[in-house]
C-alpha atoms as a PDB file:
ATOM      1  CA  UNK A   1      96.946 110.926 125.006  1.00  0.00           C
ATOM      2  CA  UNK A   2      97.268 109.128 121.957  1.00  0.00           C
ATOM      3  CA  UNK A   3      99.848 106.836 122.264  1.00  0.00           C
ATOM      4  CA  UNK A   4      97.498 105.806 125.518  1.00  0.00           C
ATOM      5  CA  UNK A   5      94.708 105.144 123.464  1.00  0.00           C
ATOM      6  CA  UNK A   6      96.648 103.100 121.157  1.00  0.00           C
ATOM      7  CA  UNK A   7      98.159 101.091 123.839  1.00  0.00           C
ATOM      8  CA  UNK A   8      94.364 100.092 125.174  1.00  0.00           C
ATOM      9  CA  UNK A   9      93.841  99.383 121.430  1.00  0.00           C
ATOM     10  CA  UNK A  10      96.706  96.886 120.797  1.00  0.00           C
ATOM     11  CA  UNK A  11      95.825  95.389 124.324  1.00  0.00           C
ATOM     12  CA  UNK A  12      91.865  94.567 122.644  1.00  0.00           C
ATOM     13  CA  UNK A  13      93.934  93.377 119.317  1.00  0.00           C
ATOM     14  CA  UNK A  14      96.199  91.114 121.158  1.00  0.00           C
ATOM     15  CA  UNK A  15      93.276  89.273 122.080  1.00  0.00           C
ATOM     16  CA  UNK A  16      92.015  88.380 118.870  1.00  0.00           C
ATOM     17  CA  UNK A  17      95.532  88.149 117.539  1.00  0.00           C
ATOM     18  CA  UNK A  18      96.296  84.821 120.210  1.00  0.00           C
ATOM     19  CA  UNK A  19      93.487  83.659 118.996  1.00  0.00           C
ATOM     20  CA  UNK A  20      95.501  83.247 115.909  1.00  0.00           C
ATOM     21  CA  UNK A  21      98.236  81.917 117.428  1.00  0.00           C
ATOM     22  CA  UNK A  22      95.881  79.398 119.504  1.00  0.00           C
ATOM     23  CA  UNK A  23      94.728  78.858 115.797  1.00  0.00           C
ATOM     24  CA  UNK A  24      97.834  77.851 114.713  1.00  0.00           C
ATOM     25  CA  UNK A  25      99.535  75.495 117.937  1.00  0.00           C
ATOM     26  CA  UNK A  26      96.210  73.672 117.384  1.00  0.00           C
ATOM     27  CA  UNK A  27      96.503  73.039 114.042  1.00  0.00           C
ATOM     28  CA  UNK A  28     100.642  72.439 114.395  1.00  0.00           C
ATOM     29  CA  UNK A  29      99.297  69.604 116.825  1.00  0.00           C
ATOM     30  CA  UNK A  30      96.295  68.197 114.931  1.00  0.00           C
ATOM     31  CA  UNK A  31      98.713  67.133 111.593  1.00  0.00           C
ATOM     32  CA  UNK A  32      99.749  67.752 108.343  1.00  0.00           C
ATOM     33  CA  UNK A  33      96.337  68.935 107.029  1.00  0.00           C
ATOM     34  CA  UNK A  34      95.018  70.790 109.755  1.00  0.00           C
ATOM     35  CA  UNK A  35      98.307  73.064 109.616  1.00  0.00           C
ATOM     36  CA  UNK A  36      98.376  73.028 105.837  1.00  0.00           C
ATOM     37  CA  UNK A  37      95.055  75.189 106.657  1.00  0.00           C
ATOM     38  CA  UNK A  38      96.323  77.834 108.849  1.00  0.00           C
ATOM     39  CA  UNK A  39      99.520  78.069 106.643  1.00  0.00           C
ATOM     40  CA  UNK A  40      97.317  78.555 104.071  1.00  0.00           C
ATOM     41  CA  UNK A  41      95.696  81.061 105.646  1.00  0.00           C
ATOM     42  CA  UNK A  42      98.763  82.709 107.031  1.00  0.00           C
ATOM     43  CA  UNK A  43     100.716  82.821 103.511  1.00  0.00           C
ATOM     44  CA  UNK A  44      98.035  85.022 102.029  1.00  0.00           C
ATOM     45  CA  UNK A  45      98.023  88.396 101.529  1.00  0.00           C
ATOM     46  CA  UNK A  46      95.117  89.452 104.088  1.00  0.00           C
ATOM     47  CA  UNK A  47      97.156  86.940 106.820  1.00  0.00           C
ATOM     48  CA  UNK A  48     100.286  87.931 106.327  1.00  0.00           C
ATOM     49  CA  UNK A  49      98.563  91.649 106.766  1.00  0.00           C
ATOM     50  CA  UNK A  50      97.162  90.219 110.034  1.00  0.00           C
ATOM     51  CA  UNK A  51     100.415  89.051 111.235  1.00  0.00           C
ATOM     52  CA  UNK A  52     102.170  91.861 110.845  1.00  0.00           C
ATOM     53  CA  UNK A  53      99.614  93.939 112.532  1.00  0.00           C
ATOM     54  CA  UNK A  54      99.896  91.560 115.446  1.00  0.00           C
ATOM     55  CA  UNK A  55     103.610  91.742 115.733  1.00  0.00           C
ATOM     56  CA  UNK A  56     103.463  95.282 115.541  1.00  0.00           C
ATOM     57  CA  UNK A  57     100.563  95.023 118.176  1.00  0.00           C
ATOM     58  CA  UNK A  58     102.828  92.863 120.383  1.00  0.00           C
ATOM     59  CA  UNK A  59     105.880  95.143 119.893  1.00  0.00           C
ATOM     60  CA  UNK A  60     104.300  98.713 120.499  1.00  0.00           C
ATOM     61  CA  UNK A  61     102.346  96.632 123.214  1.00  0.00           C
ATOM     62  CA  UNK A  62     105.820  96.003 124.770  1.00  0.00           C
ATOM     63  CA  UNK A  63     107.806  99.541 124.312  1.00  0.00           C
ATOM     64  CA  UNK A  64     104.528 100.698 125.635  1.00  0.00           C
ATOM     65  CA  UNK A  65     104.653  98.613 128.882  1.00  0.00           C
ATOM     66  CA  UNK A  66     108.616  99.973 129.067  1.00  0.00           C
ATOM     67  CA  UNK A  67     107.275 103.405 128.721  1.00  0.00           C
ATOM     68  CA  UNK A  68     104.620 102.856 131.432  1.00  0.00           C
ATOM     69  CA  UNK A  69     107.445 100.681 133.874  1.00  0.00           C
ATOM     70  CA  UNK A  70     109.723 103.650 134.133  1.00  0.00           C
ATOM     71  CA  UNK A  71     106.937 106.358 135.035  1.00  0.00           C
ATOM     72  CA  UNK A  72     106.457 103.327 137.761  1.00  0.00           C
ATOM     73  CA  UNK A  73     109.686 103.961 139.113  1.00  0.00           C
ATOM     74  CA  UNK A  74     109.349 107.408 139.340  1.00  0.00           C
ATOM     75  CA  UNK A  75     111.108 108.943 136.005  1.00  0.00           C
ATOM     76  CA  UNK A  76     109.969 110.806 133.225  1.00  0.00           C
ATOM     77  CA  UNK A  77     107.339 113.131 134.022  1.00  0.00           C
ATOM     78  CA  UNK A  78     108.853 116.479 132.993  1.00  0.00           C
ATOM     79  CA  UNK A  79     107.166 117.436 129.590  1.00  0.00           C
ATOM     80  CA  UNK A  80     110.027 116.904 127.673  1.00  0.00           C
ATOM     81  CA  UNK A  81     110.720 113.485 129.048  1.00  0.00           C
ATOM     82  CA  UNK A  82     107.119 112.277 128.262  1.00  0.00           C
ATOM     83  CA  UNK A  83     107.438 113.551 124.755  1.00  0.00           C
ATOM     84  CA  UNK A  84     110.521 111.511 124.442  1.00  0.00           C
ATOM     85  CA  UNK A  85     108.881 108.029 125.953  1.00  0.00           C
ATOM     86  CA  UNK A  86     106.413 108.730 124.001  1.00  0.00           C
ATOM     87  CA  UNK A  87     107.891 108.894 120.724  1.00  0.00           C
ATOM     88  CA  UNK A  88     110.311 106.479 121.602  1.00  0.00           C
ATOM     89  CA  UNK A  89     107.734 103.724 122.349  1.00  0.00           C
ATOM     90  CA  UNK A  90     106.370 104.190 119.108  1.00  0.00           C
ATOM     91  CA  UNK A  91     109.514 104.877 117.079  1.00  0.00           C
ATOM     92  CA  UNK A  92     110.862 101.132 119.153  1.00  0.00           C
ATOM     93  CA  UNK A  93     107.855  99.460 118.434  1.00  0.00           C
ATOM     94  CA  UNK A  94     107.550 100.298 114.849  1.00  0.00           C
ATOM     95  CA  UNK A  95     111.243  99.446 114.625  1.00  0.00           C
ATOM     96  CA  UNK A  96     111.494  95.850 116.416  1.00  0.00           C
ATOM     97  CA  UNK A  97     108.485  95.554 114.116  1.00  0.00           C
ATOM     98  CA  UNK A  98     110.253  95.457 110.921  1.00  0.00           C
ATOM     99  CA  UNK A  99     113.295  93.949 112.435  1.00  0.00           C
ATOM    100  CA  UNK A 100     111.431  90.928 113.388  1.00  0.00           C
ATOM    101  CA  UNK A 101     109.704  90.442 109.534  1.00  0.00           C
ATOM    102  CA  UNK A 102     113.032  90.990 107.966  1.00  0.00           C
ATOM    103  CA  UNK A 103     115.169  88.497 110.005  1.00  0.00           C
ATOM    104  CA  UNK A 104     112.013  86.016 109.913  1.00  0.00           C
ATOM    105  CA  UNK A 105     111.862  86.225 106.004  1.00  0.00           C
ATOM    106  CA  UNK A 106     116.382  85.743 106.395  1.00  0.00           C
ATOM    107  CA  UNK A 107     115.683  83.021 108.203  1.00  0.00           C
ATOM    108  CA  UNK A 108     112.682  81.333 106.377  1.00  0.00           C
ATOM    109  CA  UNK A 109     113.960  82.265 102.860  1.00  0.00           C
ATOM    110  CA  UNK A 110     110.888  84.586 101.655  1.00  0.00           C
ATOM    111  CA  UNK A 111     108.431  82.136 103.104  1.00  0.00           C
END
């Protein structure tokens, strides 16, 4: 019951996270001074927070989906089997989570 409520939160926060990312393909477009901004903005402390909460958003968003796909096709109902979606949804998203921060800071060099 939780996880379920989390899910239908990161759906709300995905919202206002692509706002974000609107934010930013705007900016990328605008020039050198509009994207300065949103860099800016997404170097700091309280952005990078809000980044990472909307990756993690995305990701549990996503292993969340999975989890609700295969009840679709007619699997995992037993107790034991929901208990294991479950945690695995949230274990995978929390994972691919950090995965994705630690080969994007590889990549960019600590950026």
């Amino acid at each position: 019951m939780a996880l379920s409520i989390v899910h239908r939160a990161t759906g709300l926060a995905l919202y206002f996270g692509t706002l974000l990312l609107a934010w930013w393909l705007i900016a990328a477009a605008s020039g050198p001074t509009a994207y300065a901004n949103v860099q800016a903005f997404t170097g700091s402390a309280i952005g990078k927070l809000i980044v990472f909460g909307y990756t993690w958003a995305l990701m549990h968003h996503l292993c969340s989906g999975i989890r609700h796909f295969v009840w679709d096709l007619g699997y995992g109902f037993k107790a034991n089997e929901r208990e294991a979606l479950t945690w695995g949804a949230l274990v995978a998203g929390i994972a691919l989570t950090m995965l994705i921060w630690i080969i994007a800071y590889a990549v960019g060099g600590g950026r």
